[in-house]
N, C-alpha and C. Protein backbone atom coordinates (compact mmCIF):
# COMPACT_ATOMS: atom_id res chain seq x y z
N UNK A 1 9.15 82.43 -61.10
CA UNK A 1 9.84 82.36 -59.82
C UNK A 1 9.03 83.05 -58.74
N UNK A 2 8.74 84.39 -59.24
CA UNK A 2 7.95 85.17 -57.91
C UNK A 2 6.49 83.98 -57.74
N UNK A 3 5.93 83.03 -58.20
CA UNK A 3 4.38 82.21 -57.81
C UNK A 3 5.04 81.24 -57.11
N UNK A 4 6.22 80.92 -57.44
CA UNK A 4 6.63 79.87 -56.54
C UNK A 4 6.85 80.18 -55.42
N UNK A 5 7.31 81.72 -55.04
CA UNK A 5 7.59 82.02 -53.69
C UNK A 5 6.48 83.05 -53.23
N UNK A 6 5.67 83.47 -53.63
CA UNK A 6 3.89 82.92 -53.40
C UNK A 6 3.29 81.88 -52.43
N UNK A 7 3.41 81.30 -53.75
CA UNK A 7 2.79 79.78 -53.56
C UNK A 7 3.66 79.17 -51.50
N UNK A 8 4.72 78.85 -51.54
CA UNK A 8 5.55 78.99 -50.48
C UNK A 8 5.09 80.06 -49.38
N UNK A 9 4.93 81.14 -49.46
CA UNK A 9 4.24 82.23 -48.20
C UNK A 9 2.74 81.85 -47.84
N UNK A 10 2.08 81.16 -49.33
CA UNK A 10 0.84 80.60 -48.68
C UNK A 10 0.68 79.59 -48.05
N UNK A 11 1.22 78.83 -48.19
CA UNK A 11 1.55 77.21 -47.41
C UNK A 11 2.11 77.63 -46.42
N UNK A 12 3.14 78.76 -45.54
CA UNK A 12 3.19 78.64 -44.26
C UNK A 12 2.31 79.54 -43.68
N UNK A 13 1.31 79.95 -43.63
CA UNK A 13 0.32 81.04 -43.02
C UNK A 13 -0.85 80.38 -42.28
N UNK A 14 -0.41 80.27 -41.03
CA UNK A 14 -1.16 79.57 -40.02
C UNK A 14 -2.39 79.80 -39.83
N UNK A 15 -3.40 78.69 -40.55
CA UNK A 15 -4.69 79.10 -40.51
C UNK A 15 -5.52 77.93 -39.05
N UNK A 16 -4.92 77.53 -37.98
CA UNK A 16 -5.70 77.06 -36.96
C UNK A 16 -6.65 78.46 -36.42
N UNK A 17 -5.95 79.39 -36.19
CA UNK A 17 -7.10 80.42 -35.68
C UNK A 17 -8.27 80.79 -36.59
N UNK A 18 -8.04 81.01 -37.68
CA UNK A 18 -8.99 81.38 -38.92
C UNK A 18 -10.07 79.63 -39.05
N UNK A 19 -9.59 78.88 -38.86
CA UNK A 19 -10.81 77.71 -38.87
C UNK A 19 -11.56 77.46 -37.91
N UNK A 20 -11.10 77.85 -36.65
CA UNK A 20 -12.00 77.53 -36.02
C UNK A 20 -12.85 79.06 -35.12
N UNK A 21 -12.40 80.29 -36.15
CA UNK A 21 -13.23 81.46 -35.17
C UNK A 21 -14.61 80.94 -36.89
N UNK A 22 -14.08 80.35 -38.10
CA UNK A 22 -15.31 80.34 -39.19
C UNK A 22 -15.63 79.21 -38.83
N UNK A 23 -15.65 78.16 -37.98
CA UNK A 23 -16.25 76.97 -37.62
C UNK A 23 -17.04 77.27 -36.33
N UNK A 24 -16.75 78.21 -35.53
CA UNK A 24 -17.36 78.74 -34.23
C UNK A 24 -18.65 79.82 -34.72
N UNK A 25 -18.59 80.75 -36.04
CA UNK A 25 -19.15 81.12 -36.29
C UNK A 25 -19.86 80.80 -37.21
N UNK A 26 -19.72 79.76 -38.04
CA UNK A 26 -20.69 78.93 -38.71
C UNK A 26 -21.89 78.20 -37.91
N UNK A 27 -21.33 77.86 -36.67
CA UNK A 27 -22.05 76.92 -35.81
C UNK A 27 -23.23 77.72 -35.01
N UNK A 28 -22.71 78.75 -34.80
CA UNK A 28 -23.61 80.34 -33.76
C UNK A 28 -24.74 80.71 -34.80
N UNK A 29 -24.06 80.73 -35.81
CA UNK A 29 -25.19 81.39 -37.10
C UNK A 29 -25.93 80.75 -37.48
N UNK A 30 -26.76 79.39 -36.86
CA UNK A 30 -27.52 78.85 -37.20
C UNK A 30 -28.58 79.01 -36.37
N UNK A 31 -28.32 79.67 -35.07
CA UNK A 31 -29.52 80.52 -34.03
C UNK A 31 -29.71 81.76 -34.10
N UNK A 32 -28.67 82.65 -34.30
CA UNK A 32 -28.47 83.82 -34.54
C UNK A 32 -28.48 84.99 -35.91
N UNK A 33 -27.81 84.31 -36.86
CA UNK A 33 -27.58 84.78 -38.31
C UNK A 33 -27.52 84.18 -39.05
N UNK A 34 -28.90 83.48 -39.39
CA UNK A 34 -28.61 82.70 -40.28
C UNK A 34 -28.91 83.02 -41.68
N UNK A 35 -28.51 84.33 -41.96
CA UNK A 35 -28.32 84.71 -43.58
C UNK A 35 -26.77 84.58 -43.38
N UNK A 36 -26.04 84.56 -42.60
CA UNK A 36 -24.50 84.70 -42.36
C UNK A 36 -24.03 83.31 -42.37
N UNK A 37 -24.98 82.37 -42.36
CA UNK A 37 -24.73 80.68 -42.27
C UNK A 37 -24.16 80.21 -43.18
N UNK A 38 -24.39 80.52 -44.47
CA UNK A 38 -23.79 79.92 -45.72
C UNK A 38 -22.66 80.89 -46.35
N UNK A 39 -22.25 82.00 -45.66
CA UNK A 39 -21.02 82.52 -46.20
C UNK A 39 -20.00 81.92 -44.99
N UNK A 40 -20.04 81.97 -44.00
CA UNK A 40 -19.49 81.57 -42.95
C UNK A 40 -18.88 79.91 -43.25
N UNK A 41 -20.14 79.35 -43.49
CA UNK A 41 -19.82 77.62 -43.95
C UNK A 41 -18.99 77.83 -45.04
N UNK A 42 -19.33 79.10 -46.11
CA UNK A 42 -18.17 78.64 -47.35
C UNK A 42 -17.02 79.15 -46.74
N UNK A 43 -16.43 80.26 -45.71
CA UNK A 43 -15.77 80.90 -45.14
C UNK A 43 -14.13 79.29 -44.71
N UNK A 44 -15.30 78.45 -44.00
CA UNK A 44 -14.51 77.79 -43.23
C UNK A 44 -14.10 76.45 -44.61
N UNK A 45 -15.00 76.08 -45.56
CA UNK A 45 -14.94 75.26 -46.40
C UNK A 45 -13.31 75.81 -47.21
N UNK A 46 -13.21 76.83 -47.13
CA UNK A 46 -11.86 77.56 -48.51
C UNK A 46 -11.04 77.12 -47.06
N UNK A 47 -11.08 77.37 -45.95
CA UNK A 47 -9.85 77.06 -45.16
C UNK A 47 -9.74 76.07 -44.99
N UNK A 48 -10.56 75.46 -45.00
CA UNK A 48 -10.09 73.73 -44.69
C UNK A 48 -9.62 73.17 -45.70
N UNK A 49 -9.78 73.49 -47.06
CA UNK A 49 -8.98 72.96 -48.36
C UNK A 49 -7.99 73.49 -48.54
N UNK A 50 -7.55 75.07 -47.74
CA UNK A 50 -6.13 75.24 -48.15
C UNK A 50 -5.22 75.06 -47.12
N UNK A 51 -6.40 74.25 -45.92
CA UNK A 51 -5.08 73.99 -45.03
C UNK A 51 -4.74 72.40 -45.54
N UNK A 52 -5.68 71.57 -45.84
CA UNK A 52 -5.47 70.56 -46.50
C UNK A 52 -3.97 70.26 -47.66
N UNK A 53 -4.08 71.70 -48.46
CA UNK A 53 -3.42 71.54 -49.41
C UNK A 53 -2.11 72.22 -48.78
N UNK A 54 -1.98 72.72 -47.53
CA UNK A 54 -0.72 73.15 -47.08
C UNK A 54 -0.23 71.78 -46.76
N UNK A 55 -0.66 70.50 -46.06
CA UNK A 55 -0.05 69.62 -45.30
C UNK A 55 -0.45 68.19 -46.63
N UNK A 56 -0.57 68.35 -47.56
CA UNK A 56 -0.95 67.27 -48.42
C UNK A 56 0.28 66.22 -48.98
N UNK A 57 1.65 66.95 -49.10
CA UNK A 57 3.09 66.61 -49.09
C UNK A 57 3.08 65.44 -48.44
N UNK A 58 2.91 65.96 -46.62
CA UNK A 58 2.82 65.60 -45.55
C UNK A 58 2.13 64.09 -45.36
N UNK A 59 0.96 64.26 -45.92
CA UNK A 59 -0.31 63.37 -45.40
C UNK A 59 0.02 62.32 -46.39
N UNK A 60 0.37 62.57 -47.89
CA UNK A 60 0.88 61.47 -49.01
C UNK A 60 1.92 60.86 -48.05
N UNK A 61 2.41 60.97 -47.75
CA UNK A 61 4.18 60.44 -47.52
C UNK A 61 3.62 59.63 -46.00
N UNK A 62 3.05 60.28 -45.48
CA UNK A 62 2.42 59.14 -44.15
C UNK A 62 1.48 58.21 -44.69
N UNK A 63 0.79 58.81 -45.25
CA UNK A 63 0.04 57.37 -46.00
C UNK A 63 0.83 56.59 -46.31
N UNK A 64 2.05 56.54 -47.46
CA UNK A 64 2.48 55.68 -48.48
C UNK A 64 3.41 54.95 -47.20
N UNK A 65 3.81 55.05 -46.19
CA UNK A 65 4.47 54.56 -44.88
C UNK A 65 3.77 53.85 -44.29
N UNK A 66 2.00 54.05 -44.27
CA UNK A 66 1.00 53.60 -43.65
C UNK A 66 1.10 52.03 -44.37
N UNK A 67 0.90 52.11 -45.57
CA UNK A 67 0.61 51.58 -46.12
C UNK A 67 2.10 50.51 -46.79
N UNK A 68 3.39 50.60 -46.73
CA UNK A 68 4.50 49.91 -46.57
C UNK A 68 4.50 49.41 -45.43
N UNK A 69 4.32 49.75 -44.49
CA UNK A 69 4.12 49.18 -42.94
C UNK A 69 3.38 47.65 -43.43
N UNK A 70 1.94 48.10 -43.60
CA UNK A 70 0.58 47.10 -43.43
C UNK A 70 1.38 46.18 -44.50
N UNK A 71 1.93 46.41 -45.78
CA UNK A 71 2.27 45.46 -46.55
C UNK A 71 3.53 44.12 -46.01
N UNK A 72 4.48 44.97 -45.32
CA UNK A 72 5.39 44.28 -44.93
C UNK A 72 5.51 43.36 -43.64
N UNK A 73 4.01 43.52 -42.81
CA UNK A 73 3.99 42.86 -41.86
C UNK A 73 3.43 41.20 -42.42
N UNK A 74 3.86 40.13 -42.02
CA UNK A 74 3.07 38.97 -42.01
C UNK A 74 2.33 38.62 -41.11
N UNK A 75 1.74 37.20 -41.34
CA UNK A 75 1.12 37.10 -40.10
C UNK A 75 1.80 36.47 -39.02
N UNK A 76 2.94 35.52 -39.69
CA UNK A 76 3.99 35.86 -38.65
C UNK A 76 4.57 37.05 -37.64
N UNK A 77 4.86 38.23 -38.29
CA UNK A 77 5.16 39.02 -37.82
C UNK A 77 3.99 39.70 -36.82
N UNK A 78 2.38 39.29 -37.02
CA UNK A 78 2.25 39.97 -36.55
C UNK A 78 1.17 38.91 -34.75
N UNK A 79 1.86 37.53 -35.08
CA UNK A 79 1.62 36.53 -34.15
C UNK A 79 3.18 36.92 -33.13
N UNK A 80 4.38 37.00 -33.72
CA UNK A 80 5.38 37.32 -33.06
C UNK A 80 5.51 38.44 -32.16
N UNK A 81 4.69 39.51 -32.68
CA UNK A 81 4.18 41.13 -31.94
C UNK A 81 3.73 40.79 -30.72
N UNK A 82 2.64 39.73 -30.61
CA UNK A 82 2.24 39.27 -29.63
C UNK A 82 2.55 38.40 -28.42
N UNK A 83 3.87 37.62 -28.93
CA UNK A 83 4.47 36.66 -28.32
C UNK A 83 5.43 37.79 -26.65
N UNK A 84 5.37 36.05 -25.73
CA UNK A 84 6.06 37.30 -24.83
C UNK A 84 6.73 35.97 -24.21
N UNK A 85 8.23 36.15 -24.04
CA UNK A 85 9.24 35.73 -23.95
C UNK A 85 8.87 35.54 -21.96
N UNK A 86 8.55 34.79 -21.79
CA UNK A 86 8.40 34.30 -19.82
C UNK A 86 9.40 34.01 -19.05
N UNK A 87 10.44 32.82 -19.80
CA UNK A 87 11.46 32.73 -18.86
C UNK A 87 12.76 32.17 -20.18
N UNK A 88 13.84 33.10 -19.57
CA UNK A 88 14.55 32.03 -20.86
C UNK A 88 16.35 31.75 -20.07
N UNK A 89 16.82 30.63 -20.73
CA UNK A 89 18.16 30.17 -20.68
C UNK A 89 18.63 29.85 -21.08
N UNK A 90 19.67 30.17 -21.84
CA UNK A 90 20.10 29.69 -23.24
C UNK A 90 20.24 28.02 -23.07
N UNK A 91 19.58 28.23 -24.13
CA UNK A 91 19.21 26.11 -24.40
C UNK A 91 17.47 26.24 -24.01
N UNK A 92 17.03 27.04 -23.45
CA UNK A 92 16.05 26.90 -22.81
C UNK A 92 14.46 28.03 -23.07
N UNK A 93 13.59 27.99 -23.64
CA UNK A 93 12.78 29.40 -23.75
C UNK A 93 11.21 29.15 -23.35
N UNK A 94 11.16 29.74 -22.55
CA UNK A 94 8.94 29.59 -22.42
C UNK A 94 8.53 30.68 -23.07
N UNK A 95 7.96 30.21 -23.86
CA UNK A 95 7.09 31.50 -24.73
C UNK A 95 5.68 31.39 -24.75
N UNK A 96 4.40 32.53 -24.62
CA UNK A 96 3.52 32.88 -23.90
C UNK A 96 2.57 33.46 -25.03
N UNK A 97 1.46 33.19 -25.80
CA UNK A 97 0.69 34.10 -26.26
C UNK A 97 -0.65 33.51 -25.92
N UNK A 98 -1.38 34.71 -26.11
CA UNK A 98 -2.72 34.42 -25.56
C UNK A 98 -3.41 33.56 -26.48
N UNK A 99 -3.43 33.26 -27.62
CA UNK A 99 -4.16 32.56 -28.69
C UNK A 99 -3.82 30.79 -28.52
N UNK A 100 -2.45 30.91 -27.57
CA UNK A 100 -2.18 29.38 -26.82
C UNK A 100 -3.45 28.79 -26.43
N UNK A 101 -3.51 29.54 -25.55
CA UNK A 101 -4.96 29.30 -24.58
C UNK A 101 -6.26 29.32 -24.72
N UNK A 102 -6.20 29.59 -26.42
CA UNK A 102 -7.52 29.95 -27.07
C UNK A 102 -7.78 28.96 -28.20
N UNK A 103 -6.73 28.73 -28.70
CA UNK A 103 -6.91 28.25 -29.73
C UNK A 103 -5.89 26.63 -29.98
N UNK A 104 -6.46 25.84 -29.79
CA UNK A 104 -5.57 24.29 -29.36
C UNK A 104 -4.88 24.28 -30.77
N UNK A 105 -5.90 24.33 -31.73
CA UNK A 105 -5.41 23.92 -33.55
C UNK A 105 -3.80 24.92 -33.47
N UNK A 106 -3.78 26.16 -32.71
CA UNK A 106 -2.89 26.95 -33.41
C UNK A 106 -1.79 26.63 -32.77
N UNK A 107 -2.14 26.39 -31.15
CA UNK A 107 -0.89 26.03 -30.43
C UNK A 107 -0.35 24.74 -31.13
N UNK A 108 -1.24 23.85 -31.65
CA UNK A 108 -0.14 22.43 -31.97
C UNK A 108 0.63 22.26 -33.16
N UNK A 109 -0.07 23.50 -34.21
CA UNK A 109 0.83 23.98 -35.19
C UNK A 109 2.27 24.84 -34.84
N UNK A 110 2.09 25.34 -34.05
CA UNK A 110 3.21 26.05 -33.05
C UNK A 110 4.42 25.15 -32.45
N UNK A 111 3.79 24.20 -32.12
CA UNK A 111 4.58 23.57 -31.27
C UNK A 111 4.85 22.11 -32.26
N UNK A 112 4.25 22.29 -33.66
CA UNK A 112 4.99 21.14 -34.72
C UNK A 112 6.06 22.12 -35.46
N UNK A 113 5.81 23.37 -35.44
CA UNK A 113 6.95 23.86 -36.42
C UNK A 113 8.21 23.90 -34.96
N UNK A 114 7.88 24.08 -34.04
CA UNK A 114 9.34 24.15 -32.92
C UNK A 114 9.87 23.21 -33.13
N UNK A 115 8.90 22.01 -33.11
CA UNK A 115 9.77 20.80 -33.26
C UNK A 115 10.39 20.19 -34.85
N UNK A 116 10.01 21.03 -35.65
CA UNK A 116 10.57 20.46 -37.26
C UNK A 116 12.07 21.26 -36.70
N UNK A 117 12.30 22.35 -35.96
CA UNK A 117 13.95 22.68 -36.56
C UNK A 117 14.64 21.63 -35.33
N UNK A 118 15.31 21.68 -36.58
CA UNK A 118 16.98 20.38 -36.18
C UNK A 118 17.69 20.78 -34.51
N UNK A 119 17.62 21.91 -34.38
CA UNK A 119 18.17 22.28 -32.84
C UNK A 119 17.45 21.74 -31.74
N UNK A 120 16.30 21.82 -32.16
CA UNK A 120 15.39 21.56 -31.15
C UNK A 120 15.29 20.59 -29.99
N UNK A 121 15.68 19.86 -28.89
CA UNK A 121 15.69 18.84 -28.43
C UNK A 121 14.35 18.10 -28.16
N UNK A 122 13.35 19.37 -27.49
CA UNK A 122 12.19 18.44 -26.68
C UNK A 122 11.00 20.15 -26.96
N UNK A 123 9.65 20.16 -27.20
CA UNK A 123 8.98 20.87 -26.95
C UNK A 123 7.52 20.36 -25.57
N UNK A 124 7.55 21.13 -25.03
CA UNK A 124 6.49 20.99 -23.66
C UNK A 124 5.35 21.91 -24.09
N UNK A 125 3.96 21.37 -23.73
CA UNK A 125 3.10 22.27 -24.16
C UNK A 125 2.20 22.29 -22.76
N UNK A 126 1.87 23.11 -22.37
CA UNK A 126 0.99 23.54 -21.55
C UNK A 126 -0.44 24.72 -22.08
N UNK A 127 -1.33 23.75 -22.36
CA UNK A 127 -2.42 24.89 -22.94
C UNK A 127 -3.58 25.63 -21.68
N UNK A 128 -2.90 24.98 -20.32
CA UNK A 128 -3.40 25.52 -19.58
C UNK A 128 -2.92 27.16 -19.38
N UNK A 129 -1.77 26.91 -19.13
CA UNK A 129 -1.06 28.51 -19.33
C UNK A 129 -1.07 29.32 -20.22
N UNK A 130 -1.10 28.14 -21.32
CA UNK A 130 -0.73 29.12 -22.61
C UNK A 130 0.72 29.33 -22.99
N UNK A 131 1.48 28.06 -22.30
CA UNK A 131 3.05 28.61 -22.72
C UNK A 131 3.94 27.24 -23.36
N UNK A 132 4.66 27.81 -24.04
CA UNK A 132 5.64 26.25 -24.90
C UNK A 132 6.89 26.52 -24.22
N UNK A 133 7.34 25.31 -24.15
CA UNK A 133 8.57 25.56 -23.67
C UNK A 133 9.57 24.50 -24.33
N UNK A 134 10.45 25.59 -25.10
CA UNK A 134 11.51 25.14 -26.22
C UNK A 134 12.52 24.77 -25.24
N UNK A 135 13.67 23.06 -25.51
CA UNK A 135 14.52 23.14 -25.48
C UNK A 135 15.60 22.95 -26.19
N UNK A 136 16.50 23.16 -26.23
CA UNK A 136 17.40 23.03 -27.85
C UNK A 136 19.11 22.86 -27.49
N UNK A 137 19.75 23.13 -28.91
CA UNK A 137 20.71 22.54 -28.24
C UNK A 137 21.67 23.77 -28.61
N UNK A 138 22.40 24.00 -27.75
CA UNK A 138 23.22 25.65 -28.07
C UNK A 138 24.07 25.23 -29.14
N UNK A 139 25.07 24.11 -28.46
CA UNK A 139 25.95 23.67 -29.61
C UNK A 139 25.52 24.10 -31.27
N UNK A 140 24.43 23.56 -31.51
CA UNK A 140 23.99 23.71 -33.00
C UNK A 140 23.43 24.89 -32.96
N UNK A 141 23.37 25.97 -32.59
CA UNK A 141 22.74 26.76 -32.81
C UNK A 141 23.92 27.88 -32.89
N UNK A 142 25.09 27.50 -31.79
CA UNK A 142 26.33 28.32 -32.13
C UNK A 142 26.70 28.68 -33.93
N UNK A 143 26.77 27.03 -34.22
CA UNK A 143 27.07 27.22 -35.59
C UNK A 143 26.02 27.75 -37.03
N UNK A 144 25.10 28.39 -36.61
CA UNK A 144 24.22 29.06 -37.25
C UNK A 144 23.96 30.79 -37.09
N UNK A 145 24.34 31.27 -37.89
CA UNK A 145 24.25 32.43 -38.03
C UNK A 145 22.87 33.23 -37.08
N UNK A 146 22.06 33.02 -38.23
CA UNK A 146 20.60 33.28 -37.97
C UNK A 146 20.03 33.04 -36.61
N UNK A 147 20.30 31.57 -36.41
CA UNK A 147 19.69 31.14 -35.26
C UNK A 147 20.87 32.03 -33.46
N UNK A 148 21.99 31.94 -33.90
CA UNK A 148 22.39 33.38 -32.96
C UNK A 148 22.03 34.45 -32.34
N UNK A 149 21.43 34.87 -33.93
CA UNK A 149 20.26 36.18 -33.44
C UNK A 149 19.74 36.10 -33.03
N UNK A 150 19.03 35.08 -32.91
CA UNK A 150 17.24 34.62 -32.71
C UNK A 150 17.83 34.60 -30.92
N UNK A 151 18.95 33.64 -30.52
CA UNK A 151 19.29 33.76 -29.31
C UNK A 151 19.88 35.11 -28.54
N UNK A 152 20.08 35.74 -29.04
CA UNK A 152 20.63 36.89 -28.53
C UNK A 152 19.45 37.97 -28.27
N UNK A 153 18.61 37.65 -29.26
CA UNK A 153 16.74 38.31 -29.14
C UNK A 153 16.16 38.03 -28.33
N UNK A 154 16.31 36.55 -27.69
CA UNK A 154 15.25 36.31 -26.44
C UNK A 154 16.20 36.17 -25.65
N UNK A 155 17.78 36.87 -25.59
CA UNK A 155 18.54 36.65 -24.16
C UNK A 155 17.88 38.48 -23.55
N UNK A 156 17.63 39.43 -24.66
CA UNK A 156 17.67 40.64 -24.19
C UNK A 156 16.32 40.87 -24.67
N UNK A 157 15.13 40.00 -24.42
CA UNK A 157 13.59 40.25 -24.43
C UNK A 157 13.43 40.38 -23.00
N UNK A 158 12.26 41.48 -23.12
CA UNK A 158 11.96 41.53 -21.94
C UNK A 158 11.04 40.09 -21.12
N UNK A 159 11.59 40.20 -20.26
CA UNK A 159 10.89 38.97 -19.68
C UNK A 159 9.68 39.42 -18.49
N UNK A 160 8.60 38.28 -18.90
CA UNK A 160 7.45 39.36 -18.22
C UNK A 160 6.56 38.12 -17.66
């Protein structure tokens, strides 16, 4: 019990001042003292591994977040990141990404999947702008759960 609460008093003992007066003086002692160079360098080397090992909890658990993040995004999700909602009315949406305007193959894949869903009435493409413009039909879209959301998402997107 007493190493565990040890161990605990060493992990909170604020070593920012102690790394960088042995990183300031590691760095001096290479004009000045340099028999003092390699105790100094090991000086700052023990603090930087036990400040390491104070915040390592820390740094696992942001990684493993880092890294659930990167997994869970698609590339949907991360073409949608980009998308920007221009003008909308329900029944009605212009949507805006820059890869419109860049890329013809991607916009007409874009603008074949708008038009595969059943709501859809009419899609407009403008690759000069870079913008599609969905129209659809509320009626059918009332009676869909999902597709609700989706309207209620680009009634309160910012419009830009």
């Amino acid at each position: 019990m007493q190493t565990k609460t040890f161990n605990n008093s060493l992990k909170k003992i604020p070593l920012g001042l102690p790394m960088t007066l042995s990183a300031l003086g590691t760095v001096f002692s290479l004009w000045k003292a340099k028999s003092a160079h390699g105790s100094l360098g090991t000086v700052w080397l023990i603090l930087s591994l036990w400040h390491g090992w104070q915040h390592f909890g820390k740094l696992k658990h942001e990684a493993k977040n880092l890294l659930n993040r990167a997994e869970k995004s698609s590339p949907l999700d991360k073409f949608l990141s980009k998308t920007e909602v221009r003008s909308f009315m329900p029944g009605r949406v212009r949507l805006y990404h820059p890869a419109m305007r860049e890329n013809a193959d991607a916009y007409a894949r874009l603008a074949n999947l708008a038009r595969s869903i059943s709501a859809v009435k009419k899609v407009s493409e403008n690759s000069l702008t870079g913008t599609l413009l969905i129209e659809y039909d509320r009626e059918e879209i009332k009676n869909k759960p999902g597709w609700r959301k989706i309207e209620k998402y680009l009634q309160s997107a910012k419009i830009k």
